[in-house]
Protein backbone atom coordinates (compact mmCIF):
# COMPACT_ATOMS: atom_id res chain seq x y z
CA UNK A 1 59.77 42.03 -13.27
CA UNK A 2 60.66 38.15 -12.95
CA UNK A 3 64.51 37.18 -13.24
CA UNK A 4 64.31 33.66 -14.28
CA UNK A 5 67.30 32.78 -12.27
CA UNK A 6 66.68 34.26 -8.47
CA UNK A 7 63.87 32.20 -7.16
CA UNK A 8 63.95 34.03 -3.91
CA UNK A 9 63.16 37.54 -5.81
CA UNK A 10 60.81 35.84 -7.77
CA UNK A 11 58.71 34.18 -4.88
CA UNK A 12 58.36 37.34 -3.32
CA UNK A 13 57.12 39.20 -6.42
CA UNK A 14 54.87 36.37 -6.98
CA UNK A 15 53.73 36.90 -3.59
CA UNK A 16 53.18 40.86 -4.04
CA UNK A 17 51.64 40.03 -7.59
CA UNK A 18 48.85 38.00 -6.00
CA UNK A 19 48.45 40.37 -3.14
CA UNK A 20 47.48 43.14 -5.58
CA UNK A 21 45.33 40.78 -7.94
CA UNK A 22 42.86 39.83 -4.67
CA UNK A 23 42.60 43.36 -3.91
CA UNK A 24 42.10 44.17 -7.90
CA UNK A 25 39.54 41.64 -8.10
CA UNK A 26 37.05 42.96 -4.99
CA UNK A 27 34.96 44.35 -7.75
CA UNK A 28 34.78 43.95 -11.36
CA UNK A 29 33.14 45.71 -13.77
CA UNK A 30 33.07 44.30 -16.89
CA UNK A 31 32.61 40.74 -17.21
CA UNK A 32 33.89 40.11 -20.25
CA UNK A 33 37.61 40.62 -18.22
CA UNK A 34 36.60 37.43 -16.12
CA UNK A 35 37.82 35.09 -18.89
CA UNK A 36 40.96 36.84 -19.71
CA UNK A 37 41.53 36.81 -15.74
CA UNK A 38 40.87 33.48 -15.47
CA UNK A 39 43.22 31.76 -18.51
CA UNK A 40 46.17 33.65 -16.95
CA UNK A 41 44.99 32.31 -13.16
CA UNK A 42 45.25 29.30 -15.01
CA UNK A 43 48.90 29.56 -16.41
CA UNK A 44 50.39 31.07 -12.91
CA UNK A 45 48.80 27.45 -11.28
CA UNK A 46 50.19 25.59 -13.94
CA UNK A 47 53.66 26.97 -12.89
CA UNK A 48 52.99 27.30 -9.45
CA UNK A 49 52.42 23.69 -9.51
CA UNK A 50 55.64 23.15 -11.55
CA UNK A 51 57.86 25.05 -8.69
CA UNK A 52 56.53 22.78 -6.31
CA UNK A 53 57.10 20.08 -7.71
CA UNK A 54 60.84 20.93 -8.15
CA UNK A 55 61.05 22.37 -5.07
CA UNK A 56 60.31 19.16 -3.41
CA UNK A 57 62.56 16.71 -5.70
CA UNK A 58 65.30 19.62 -4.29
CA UNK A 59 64.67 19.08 -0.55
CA UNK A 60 65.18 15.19 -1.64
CA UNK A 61 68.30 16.19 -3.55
CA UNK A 62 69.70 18.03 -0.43
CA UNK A 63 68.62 15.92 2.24
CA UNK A 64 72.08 14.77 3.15
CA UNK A 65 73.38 18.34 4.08
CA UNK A 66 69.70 19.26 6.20
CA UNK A 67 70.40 18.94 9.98
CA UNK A 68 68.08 19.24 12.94
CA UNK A 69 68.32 22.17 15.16
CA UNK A 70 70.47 20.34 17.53
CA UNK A 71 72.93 19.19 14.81
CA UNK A 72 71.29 15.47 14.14
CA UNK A 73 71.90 15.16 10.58
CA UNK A 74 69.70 11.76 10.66
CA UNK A 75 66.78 14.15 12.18
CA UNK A 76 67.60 16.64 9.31
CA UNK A 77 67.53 14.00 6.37
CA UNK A 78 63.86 12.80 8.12
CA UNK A 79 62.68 16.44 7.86
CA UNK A 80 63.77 17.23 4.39
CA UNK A 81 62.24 13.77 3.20
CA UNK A 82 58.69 15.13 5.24
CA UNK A 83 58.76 18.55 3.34
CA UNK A 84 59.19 17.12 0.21
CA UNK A 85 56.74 14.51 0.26
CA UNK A 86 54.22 17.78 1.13
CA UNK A 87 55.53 19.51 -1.38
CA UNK A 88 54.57 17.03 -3.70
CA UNK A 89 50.79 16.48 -2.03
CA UNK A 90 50.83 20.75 -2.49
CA UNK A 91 51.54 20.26 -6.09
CA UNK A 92 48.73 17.31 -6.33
CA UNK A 93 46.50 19.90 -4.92
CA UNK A 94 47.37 22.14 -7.52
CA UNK A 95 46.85 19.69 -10.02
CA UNK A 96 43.13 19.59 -9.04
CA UNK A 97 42.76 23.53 -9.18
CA UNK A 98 44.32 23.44 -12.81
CA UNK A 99 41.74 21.09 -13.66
CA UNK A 100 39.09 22.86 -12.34
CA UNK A 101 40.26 26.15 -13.68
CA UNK A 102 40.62 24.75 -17.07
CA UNK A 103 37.20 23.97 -17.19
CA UNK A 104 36.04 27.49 -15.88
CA UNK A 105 38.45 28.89 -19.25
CA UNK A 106 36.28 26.49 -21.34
CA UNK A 107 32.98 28.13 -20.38
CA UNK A 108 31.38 29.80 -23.61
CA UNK A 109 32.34 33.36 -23.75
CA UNK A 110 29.05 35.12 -23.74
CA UNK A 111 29.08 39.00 -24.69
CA UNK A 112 27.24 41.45 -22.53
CA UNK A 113 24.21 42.66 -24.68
CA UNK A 114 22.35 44.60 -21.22
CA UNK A 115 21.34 48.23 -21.66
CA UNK A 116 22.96 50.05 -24.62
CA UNK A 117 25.49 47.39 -25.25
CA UNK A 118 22.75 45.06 -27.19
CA UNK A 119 23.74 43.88 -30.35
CA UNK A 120 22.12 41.43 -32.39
CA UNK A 121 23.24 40.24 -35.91
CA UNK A 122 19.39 38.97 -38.07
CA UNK A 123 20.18 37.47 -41.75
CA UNK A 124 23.39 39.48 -42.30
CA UNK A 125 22.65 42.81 -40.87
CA UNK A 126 23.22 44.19 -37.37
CA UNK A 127 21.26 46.10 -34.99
CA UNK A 128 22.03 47.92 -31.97
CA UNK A 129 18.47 48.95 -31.46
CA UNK A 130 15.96 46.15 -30.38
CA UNK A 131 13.15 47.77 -31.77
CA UNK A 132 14.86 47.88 -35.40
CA UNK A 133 15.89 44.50 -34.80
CA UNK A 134 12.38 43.08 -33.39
CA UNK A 135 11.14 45.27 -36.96
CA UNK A 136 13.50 43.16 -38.93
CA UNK A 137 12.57 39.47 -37.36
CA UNK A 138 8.85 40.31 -38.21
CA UNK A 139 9.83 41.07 -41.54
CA UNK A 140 11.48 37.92 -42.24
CA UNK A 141 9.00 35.97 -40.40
CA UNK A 142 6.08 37.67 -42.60
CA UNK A 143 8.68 37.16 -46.00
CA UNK A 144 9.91 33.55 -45.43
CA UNK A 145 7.01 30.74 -45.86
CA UNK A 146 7.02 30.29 -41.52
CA UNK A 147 3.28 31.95 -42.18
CA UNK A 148 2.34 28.64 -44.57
CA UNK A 149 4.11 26.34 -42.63
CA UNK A 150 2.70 22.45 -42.76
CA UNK A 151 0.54 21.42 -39.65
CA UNK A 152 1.70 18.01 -39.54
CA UNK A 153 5.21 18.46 -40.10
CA UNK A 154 8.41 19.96 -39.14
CA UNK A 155 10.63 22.50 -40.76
CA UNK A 156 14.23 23.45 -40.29
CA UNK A 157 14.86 26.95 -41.06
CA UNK A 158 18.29 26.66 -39.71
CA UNK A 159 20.47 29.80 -39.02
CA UNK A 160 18.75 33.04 -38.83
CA UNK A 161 20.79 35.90 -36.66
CA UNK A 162 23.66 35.59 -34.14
CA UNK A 163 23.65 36.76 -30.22
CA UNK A 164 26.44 37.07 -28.00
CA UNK A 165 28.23 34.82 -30.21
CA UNK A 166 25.66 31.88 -30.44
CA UNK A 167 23.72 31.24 -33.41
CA UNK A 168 19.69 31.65 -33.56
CA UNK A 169 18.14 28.71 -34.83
CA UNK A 170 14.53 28.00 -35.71
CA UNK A 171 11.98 25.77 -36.72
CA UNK A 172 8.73 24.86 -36.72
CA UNK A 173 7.12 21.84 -35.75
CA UNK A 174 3.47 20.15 -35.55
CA UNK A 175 1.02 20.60 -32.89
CA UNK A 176 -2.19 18.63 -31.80
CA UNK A 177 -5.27 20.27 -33.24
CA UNK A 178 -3.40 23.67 -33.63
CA UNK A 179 -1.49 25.70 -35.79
CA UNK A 180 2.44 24.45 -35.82
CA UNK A 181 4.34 25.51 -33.09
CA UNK A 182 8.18 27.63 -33.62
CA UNK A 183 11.28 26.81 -31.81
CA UNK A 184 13.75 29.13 -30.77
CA UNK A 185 17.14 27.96 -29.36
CA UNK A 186 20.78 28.58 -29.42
CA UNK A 187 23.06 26.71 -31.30
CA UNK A 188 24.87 24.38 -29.00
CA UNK A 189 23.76 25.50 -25.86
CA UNK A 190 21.39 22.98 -23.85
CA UNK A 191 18.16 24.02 -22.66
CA UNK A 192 18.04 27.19 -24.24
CA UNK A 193 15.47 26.80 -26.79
CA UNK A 194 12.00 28.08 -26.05
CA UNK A 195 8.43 27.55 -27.78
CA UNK A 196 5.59 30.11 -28.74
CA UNK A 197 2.57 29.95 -30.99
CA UNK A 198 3.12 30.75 -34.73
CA UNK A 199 0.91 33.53 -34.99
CA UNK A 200 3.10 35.04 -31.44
CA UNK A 201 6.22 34.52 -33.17
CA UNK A 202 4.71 36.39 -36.76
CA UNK A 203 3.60 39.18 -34.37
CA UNK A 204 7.35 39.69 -32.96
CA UNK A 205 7.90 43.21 -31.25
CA UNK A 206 10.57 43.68 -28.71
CA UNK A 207 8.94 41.03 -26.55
CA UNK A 208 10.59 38.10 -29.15
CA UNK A 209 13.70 39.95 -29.03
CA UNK A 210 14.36 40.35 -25.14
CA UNK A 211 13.41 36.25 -24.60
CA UNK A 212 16.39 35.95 -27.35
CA UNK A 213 18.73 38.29 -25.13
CA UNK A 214 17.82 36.38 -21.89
CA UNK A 215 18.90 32.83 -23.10
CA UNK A 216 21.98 34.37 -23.96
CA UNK A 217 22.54 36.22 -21.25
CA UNK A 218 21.73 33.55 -18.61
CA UNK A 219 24.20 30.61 -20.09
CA UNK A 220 26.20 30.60 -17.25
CA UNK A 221 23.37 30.03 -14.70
CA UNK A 222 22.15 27.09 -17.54
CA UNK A 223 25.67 25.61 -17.60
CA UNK A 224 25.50 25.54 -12.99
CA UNK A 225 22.45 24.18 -13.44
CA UNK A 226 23.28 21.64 -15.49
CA UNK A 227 26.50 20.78 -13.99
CA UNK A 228 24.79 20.32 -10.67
CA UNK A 229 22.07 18.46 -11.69
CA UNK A 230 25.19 15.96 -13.46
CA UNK A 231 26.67 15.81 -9.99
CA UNK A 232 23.60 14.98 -8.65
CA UNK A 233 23.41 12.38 -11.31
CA UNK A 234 26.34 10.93 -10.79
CA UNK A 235 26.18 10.55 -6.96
CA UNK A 236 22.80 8.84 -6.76
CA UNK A 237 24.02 6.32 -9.68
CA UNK A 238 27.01 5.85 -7.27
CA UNK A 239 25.02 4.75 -3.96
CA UNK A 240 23.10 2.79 -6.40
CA UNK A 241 26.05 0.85 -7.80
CA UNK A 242 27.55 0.34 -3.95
CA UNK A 243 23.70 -0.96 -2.74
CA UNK A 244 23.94 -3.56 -5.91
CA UNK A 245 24.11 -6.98 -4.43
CA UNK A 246 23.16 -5.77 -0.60
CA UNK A 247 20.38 -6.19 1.71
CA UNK A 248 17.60 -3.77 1.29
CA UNK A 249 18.58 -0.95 3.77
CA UNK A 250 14.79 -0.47 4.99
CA UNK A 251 14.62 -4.62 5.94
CA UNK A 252 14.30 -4.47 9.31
CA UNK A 253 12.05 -1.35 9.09
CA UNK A 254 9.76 -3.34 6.92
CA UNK A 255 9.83 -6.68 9.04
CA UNK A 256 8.79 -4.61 11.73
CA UNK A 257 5.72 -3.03 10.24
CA UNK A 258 4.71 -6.50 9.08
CA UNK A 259 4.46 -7.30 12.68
CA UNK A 260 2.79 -4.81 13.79
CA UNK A 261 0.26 -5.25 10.88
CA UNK A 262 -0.41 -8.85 12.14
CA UNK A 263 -0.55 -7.60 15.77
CA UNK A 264 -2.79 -5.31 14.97
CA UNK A 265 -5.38 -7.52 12.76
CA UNK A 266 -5.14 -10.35 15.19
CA UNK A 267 -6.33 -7.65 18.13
CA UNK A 268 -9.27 -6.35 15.42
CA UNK A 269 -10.09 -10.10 14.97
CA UNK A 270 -10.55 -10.69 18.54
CA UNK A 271 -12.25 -7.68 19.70
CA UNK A 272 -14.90 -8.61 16.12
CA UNK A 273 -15.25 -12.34 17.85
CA UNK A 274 -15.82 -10.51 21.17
CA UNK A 275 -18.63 -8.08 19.62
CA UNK A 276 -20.36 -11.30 18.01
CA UNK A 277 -20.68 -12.81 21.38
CA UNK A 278 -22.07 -10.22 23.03
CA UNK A 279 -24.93 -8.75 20.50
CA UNK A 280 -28.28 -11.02 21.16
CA UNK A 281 -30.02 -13.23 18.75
CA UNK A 282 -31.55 -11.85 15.63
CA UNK A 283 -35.21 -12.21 15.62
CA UNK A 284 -36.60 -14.46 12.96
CA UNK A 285 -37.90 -12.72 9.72
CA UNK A 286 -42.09 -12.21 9.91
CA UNK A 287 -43.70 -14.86 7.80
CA UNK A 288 -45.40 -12.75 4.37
CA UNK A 289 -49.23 -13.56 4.21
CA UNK A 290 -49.90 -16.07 1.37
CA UNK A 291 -50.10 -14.19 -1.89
CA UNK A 292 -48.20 -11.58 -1.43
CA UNK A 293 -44.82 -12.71 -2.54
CA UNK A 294 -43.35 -10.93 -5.50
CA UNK A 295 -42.79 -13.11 -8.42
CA UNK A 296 -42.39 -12.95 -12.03
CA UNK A 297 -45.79 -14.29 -12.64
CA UNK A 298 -47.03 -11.30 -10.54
CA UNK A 299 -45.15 -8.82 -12.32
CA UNK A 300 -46.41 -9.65 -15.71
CA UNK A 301 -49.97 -10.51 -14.53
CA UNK A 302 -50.02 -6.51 -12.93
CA UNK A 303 -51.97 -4.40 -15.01
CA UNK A 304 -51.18 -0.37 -14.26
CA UNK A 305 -54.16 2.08 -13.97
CA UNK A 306 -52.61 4.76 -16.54
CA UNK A 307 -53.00 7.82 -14.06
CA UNK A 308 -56.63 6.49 -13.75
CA UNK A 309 -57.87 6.00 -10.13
CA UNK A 310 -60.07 2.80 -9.97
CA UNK A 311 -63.83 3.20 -8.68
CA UNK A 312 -65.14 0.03 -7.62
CA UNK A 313 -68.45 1.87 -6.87
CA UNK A 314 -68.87 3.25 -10.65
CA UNK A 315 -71.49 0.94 -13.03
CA UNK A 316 -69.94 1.37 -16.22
CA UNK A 317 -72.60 3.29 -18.92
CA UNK A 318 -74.59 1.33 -21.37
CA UNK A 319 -73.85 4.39 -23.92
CA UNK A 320 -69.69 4.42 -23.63
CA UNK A 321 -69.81 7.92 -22.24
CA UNK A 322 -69.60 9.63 -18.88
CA UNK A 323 -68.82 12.22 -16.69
CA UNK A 324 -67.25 12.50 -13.52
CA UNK A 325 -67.41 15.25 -11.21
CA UNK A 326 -65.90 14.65 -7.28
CA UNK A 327 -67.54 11.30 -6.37
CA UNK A 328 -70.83 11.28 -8.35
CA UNK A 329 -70.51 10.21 -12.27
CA UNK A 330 -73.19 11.00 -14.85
CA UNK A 331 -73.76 9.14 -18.09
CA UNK A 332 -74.13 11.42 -21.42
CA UNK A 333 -76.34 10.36 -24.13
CA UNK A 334 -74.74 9.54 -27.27
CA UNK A 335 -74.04 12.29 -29.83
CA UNK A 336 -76.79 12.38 -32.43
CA UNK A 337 -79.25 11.36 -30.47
């Protein structure tokens, strides 16, 4: 038990205190204890930083009675300044930790809902069985007007159930050349909505239920994520403000690849002039017979045979009719004759 007026006794319990809570927190069960653990973590820092802080204005305090181990009191004052400026850095330190702990105490407290812990709350009625509770979304869905929803615009249907302490939203909203589409997210929690067809969501079963239970369940890996991806933010638009106003970093990369470009087509331009030298003389083009050049006078004067070979040996029948058999043609007398 603290003393509140022995700070010797009360360092070393401190001391013991901590010694148990690292060996008490190897492996923890439940954890919905984490945030209780953490908020008094955070207190202890928060007057761990405090006792710092006074210890080191009392080494300034004192400084005139500290000696050096030979007896140099001038050494001694030096010393006591030195510890108490680290005391103060220590307490700066801990300043940081607070900060950082405070933030871990501010994470959304989400309620374990794995195995036969589930428990969902659907338009005022709760269920510890996701079956009944997958039963009881269908029935709403198939009850409310979700099944007549507008194509080509969206609906709020605001607040239907409660998980792990977040609320369930949904709505519905258009989609090209399809039915409307339903959204399913947690209320206040970033990228923890998800979409599925209308006709999926009418359907339900467990299926509906369990995608629920996983957004809830995996906020904290969301939250990492998205801090991570803010750090990540944050440190390229840093480099980016410290490069405003410089030289591109790549310059002299780039002015060297532009010489090697124009090295390189100068040495394809001579070895092309080289090449030109060398190949002989073109022949000069045959001269066409007279007659034979294609023109548009030709073209239209060209009459086609049809699929009709041309005989020039055939004397065409006084009677319009004939037969042809191989190469020998016979005329027909006319009909009626």
């Amino acid at each position: 038990m603290p003393t509140f007026n022995d700070p010797t006794a009360d360092a070393a319990e401190a001391r013991q205190a901590l010694q148990g809570l690292a060996h008490a927190t190897l492996r923890i069960d439940d954890p919905d204890k984490l945030y209780g653990i953490v908020g008094e973590l955070l207190g202890a820092t928060r007057s761990l930083e405090q006792s710092l802080i006074q210890l080191g204005e009392a080494s300034l305090i004192y400084q005139d009675r500290a000696a050096h181990d030979d007896g140099d009191l001038g050494l001694g004052a030096a010393d006591a300044w030195a510890a108490g400026d680290a005391l103060r850095q220590a307490a700066g330190h801990l300043s940081a930790a607070e900060s950082a702990l405070d933030q871990a105490s501010e994470l959304p407290r989400v309620t374990d809902t794995s195995g036969d812990k589930f428990r969902i709350e659907l338009r005022g009625s709760t269920y510890t069985s996701r079956a009944d509770a997958a039963h009881a979304l269908t029935s709403w869905a198939h009850d409310s007007d979700l099944k007549w929803a507008p194509r080509y615009a969206s609906r709020d249907y605001g607040v239907i159930g409660q998980i792990s302490g977040f609320d369930v939203i949904v709505s519905s909203s258009p989609a090209v050349g399809a039915d409307p589409v339903v959204n399913i997210r947690l209320d206040g929690v970033p990228r923890s909505g998800f979409i599925m067809t209308r006709q999926s969501f009418l359907d339900g079963g467990v299926g509906l239920i369990q995608r629920i239970e996983n957004r809830a369940s995996g906020i904290p890996s969301l939250l990492e994520q998205a801090r991570s991806d803010l750090a990540s933010a944050e440190t390229e638009r840093d480099d980016a403000e410290q490069r405003i106003g410089q030289p591109f970093r790549h310059a002299k990369a780039l002015a060297d690849a532009e010489k090697d470009l124009a090295r390189i087509e100068t040495q394809l331009a001579a070895m092309q002039d080289d090449i030109d030298q060398t190949e002989p003389d073109a022949p000069p083009p045959a001269e066409q017979p007279p007659g034979t050049d294609l023109t548009v006078k030709t073209i239209r004067a060209h009459r086609p045979a049809l699929g009709v070979r041309a005989d020039p040996t055939r004397t065409p029948s006084s009677t319009g009719a004939f037969v042809t058999a191989g190469k020998d043609s016979r005329d027909l007398p006319p009909r009626g004759m």
